[in-house]
C-alpha atoms as a PDB file:
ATOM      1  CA  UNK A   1       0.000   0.000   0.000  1.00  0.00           C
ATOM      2  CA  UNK A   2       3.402   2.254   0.864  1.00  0.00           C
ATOM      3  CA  UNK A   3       4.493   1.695  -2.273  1.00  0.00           C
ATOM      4  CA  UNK A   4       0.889   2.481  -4.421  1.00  0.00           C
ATOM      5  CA  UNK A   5       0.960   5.949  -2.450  1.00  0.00           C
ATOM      6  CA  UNK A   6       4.414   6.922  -3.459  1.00  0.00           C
ATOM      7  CA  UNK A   7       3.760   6.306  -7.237  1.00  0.00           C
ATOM      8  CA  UNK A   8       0.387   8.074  -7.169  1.00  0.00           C
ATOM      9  CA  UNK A   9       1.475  10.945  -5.313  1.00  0.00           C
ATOM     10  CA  UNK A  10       3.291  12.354  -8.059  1.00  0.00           C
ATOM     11  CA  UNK A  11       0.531  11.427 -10.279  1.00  0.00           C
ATOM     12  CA  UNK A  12      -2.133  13.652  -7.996  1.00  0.00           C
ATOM     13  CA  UNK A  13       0.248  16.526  -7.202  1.00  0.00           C
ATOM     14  CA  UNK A  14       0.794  17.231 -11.695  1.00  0.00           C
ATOM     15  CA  UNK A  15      -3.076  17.110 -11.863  1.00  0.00           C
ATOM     16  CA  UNK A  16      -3.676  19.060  -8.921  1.00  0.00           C
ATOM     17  CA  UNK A  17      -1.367  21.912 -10.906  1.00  0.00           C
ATOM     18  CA  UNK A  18      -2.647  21.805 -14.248  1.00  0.00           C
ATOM     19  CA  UNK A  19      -6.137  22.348 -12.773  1.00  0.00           C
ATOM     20  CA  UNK A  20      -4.721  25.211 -11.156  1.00  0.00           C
ATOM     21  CA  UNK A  21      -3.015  26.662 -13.435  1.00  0.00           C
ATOM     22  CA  UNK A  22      -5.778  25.551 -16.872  1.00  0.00           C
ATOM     23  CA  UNK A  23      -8.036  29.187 -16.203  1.00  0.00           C
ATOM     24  CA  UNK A  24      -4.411  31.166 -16.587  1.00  0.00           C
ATOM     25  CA  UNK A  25      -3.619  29.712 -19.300  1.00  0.00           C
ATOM     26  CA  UNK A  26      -6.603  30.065 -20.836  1.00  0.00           C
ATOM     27  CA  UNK A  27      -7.039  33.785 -20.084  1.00  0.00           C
ATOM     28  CA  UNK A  28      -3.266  34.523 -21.297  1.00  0.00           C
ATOM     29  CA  UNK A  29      -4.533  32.326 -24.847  1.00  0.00           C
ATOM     30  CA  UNK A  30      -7.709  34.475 -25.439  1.00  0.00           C
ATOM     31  CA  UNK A  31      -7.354  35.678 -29.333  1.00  0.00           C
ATOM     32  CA  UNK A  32      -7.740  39.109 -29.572  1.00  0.00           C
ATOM     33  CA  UNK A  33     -10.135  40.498 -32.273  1.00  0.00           C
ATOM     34  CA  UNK A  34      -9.058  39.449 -35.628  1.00  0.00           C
ATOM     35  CA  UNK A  35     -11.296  41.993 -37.942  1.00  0.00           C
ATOM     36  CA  UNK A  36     -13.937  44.548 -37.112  1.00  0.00           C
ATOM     37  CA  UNK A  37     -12.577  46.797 -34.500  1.00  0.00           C
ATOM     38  CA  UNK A  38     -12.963  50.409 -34.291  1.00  0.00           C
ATOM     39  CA  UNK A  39      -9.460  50.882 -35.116  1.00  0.00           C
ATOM     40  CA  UNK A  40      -9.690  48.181 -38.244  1.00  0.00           C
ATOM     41  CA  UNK A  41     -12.867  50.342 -39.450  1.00  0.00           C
ATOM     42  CA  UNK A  42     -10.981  53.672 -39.016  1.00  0.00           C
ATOM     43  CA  UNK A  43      -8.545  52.585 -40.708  1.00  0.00           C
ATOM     44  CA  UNK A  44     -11.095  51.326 -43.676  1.00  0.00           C
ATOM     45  CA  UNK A  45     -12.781  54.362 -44.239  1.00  0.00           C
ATOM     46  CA  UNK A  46      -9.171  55.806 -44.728  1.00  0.00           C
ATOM     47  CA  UNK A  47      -8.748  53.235 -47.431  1.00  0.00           C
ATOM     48  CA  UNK A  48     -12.412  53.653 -48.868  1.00  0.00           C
ATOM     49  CA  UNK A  49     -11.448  57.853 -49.004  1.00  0.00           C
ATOM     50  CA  UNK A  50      -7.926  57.111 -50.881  1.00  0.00           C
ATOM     51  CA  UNK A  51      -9.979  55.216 -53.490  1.00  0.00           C
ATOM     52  CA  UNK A  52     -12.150  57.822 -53.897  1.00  0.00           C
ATOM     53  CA  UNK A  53      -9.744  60.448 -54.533  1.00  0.00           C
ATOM     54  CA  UNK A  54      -7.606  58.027 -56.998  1.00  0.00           C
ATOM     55  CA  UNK A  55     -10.991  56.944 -59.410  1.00  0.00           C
ATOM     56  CA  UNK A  56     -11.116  53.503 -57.617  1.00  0.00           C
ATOM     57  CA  UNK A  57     -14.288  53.491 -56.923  1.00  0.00           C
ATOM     58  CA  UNK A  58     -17.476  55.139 -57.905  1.00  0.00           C
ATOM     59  CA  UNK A  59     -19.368  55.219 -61.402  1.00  0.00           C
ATOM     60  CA  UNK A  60     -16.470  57.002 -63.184  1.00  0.00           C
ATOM     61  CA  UNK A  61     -13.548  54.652 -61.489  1.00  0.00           C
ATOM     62  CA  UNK A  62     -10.515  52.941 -63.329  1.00  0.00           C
ATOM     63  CA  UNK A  63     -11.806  49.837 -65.168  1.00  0.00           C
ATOM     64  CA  UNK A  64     -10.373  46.713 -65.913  1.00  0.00           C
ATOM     65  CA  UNK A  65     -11.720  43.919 -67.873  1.00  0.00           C
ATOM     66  CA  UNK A  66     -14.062  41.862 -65.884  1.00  0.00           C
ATOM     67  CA  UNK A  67     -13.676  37.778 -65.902  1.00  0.00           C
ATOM     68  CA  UNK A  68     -15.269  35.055 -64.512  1.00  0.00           C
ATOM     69  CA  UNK A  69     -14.666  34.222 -60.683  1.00  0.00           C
ATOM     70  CA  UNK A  70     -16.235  32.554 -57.999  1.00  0.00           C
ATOM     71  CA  UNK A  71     -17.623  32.389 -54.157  1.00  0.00           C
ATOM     72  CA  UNK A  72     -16.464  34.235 -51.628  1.00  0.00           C
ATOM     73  CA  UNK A  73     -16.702  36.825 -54.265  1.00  0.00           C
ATOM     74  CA  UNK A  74     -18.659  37.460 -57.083  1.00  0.00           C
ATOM     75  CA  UNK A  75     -19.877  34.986 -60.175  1.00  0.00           C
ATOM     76  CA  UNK A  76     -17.769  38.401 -62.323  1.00  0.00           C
ATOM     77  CA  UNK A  77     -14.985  40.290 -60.864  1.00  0.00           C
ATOM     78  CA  UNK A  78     -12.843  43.071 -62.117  1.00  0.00           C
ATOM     79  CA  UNK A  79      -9.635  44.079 -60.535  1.00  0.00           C
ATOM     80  CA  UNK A  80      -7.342  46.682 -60.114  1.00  0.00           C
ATOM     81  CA  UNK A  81      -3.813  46.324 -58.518  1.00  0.00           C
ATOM     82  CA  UNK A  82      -1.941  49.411 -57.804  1.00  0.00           C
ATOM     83  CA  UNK A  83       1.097  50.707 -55.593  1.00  0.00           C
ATOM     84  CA  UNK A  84      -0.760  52.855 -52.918  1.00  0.00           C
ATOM     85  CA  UNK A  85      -0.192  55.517 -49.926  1.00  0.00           C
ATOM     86  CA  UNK A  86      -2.541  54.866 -47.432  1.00  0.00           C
ATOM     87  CA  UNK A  87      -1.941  57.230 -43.878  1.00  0.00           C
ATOM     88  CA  UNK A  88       1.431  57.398 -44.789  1.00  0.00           C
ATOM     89  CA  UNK A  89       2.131  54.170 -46.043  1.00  0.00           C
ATOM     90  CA  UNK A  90       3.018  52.814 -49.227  1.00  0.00           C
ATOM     91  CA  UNK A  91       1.937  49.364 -50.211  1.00  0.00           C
ATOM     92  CA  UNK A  92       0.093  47.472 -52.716  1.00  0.00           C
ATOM     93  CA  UNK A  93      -3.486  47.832 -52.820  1.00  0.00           C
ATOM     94  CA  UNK A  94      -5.632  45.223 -54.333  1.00  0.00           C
ATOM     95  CA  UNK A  95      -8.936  46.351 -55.335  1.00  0.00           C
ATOM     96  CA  UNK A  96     -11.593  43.686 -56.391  1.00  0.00           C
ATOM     97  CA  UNK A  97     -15.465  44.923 -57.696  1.00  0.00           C
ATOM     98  CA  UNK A  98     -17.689  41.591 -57.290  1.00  0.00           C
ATOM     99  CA  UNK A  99     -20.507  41.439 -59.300  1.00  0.00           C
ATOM    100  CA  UNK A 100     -23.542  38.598 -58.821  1.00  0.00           C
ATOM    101  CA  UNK A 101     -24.372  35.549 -59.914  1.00  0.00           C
ATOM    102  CA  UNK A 102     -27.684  36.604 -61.603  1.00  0.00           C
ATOM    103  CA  UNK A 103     -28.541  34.410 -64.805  1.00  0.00           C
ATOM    104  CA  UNK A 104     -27.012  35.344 -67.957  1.00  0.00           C
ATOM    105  CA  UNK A 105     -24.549  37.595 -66.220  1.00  0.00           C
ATOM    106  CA  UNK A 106     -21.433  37.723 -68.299  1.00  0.00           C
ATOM    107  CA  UNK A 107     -17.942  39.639 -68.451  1.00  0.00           C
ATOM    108  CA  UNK A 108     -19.184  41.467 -71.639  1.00  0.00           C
ATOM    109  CA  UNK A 109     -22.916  42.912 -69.656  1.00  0.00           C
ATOM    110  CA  UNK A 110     -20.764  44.428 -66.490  1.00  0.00           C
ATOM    111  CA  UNK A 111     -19.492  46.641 -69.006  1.00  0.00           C
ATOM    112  CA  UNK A 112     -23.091  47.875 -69.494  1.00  0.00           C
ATOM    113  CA  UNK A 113     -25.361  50.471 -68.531  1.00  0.00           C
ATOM    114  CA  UNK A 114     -26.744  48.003 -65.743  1.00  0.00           C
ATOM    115  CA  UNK A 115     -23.428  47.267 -64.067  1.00  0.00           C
ATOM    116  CA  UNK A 116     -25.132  48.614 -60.576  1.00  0.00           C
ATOM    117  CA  UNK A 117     -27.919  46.348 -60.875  1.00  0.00           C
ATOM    118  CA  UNK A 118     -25.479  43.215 -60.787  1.00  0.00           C
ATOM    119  CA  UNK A 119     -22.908  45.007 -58.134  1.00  0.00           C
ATOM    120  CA  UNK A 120     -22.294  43.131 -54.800  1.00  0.00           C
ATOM    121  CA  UNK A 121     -19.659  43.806 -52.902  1.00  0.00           C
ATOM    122  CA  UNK A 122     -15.905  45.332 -52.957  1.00  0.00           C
ATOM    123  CA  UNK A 123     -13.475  43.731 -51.354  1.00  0.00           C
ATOM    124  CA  UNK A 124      -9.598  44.969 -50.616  1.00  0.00           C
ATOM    125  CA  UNK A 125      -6.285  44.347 -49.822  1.00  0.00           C
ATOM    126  CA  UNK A 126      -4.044  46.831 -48.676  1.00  0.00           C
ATOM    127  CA  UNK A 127       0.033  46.163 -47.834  1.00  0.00           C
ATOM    128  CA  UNK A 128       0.398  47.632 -44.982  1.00  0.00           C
ATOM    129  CA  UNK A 129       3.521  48.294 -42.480  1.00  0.00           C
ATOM    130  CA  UNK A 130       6.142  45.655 -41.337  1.00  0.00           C
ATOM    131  CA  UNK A 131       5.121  44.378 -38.317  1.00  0.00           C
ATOM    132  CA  UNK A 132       1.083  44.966 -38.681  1.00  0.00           C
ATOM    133  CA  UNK A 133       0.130  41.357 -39.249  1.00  0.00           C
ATOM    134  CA  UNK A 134       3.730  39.537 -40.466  1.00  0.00           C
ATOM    135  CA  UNK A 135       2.493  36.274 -40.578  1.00  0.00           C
ATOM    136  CA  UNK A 136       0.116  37.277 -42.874  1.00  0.00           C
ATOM    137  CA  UNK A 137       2.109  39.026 -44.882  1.00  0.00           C
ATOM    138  CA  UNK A 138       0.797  42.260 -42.990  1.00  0.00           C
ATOM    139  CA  UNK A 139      -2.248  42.683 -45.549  1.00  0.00           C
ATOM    140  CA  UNK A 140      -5.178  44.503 -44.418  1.00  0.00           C
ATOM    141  CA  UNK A 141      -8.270  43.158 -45.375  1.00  0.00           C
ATOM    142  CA  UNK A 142     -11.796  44.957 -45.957  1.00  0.00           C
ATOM    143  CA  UNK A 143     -15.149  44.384 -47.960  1.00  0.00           C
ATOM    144  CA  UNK A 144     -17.708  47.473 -48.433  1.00  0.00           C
ATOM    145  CA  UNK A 145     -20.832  47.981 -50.172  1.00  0.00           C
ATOM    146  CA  UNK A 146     -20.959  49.797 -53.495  1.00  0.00           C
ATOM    147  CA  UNK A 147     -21.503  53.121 -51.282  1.00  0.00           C
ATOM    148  CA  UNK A 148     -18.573  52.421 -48.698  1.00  0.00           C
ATOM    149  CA  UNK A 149     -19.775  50.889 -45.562  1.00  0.00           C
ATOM    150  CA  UNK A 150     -18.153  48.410 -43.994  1.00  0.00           C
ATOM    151  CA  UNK A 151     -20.533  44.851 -44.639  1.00  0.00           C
ATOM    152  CA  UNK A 152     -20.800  42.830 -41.250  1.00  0.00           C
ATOM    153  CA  UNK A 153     -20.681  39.104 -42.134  1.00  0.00           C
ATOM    154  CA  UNK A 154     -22.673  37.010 -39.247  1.00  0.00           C
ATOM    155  CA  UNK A 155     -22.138  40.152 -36.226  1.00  0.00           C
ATOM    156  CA  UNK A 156     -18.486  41.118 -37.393  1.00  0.00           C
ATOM    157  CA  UNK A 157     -17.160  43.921 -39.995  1.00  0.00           C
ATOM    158  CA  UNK A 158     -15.151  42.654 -42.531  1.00  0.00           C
ATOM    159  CA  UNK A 159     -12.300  44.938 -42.048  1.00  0.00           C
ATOM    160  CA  UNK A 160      -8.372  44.425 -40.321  1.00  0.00           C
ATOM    161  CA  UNK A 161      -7.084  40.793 -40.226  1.00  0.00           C
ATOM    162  CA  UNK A 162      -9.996  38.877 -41.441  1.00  0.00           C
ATOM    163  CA  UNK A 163      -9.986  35.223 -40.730  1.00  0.00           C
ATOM    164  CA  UNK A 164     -12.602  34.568 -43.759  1.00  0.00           C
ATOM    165  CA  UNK A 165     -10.082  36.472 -46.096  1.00  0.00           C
ATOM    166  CA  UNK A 166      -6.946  34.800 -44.849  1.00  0.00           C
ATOM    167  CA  UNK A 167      -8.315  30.930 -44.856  1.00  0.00           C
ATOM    168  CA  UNK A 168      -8.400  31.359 -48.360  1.00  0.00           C
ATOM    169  CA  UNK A 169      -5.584  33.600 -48.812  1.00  0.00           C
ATOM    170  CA  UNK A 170      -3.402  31.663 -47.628  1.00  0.00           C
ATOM    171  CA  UNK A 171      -3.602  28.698 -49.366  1.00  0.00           C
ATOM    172  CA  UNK A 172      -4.666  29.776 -52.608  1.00  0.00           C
ATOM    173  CA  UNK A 173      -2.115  33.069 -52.986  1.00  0.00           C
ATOM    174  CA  UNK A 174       0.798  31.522 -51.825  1.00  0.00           C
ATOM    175  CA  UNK A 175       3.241  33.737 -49.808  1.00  0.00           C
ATOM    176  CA  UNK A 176       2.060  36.945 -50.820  1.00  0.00           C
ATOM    177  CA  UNK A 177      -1.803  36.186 -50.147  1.00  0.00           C
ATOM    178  CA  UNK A 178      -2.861  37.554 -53.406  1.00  0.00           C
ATOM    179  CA  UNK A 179      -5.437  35.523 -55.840  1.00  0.00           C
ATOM    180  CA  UNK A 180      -6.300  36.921 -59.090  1.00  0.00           C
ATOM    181  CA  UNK A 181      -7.956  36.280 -62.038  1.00  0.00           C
ATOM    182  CA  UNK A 182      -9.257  33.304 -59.723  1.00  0.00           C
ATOM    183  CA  UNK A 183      -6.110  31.477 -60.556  1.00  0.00           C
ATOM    184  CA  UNK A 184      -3.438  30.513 -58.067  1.00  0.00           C
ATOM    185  CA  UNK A 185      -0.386  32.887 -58.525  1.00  0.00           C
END
């Protein structure tokens, strides 16, 4: 029996700590907010007013020649890549215009009059500082409406370090996160 105690004893005294230590270790792992913040959606409408100012956006914005893509974004996409200063940073900002999956939608109609009719969503990525997000390539990640607000996706704003826009980022765009033309880079 002397000897049963002196084997479990070490046994009891490691689960005895874990259980008191678990709830600190839990509260040191809790994830800060990944997208949606008041700072990510400042820092969104500061993106959303540089596109403005640069024809990005809007009825008279830079075009490119829409092609076919697919879910998350729209059935047609159109995209613009440029080299950007965003709040005093220079990076490359990825603009994408989705458009819907409404029958008979082609590359060809978003060029037409109705192009609003068909418009979803517009979704961004901006390069932003060393050291914002470096495991993720520090890209900044937003989606708006045609009008600029922010779009909330089940209770969070798409905007900052998205975890939607990075699981497909990341395996799809390689190191740099980007995905265009719906092809793998």
């Amino acid at each position: 029996m002397l000897v049963f105690s002196i084997r479990v004893t070490p046994i009891i005294k490691s689960i005895i700590t874990i259980v008191l230590l678990f709830p600190f270790y839990t509260l040191a792992d809790i994830p800060k907010p990944t997208s949606g913040t008041a700072e990510d959606n400042a820092y969104a409408a500061k993106v959303w007013i540089y596109m403005q100012k640069h024809n990005l956006v809007g009825e008279n914005r830079i075009r490119s020649f829409p092609f076919i893509g697919s879910r998350p974004h729209g059935s047609i996409q159109e995209v613009v890549a440029i080299e950007a200063k965003i709040d005093g940073q220079a990076g490359r900002l990825v603009v994408k215009h989705n458009y819907g999956a409404k029958d008979g939608l082609t590359p060809e109609s978003v060029y037409g009059s109705n192009q609003n009719n068909n418009y979803e969503a517009l979704t961004v990525m901006f390069q932003r500082e060393d050291g914002y997000d470096p495991s993720n390539n520090n890209w900044f990640w937003a989606e708006y409406t045609s009008e600029g607000s922010i779009i909330n996706y089940q209770g969070k704003d798409l905007s900052g370090r998205s975890t939607l826009c990075i699981g497909c980022h990341t395996p799809l765009g390689g190191k740099d996160r980007e995905v265009l033309n719906g092809n793998k880079k």
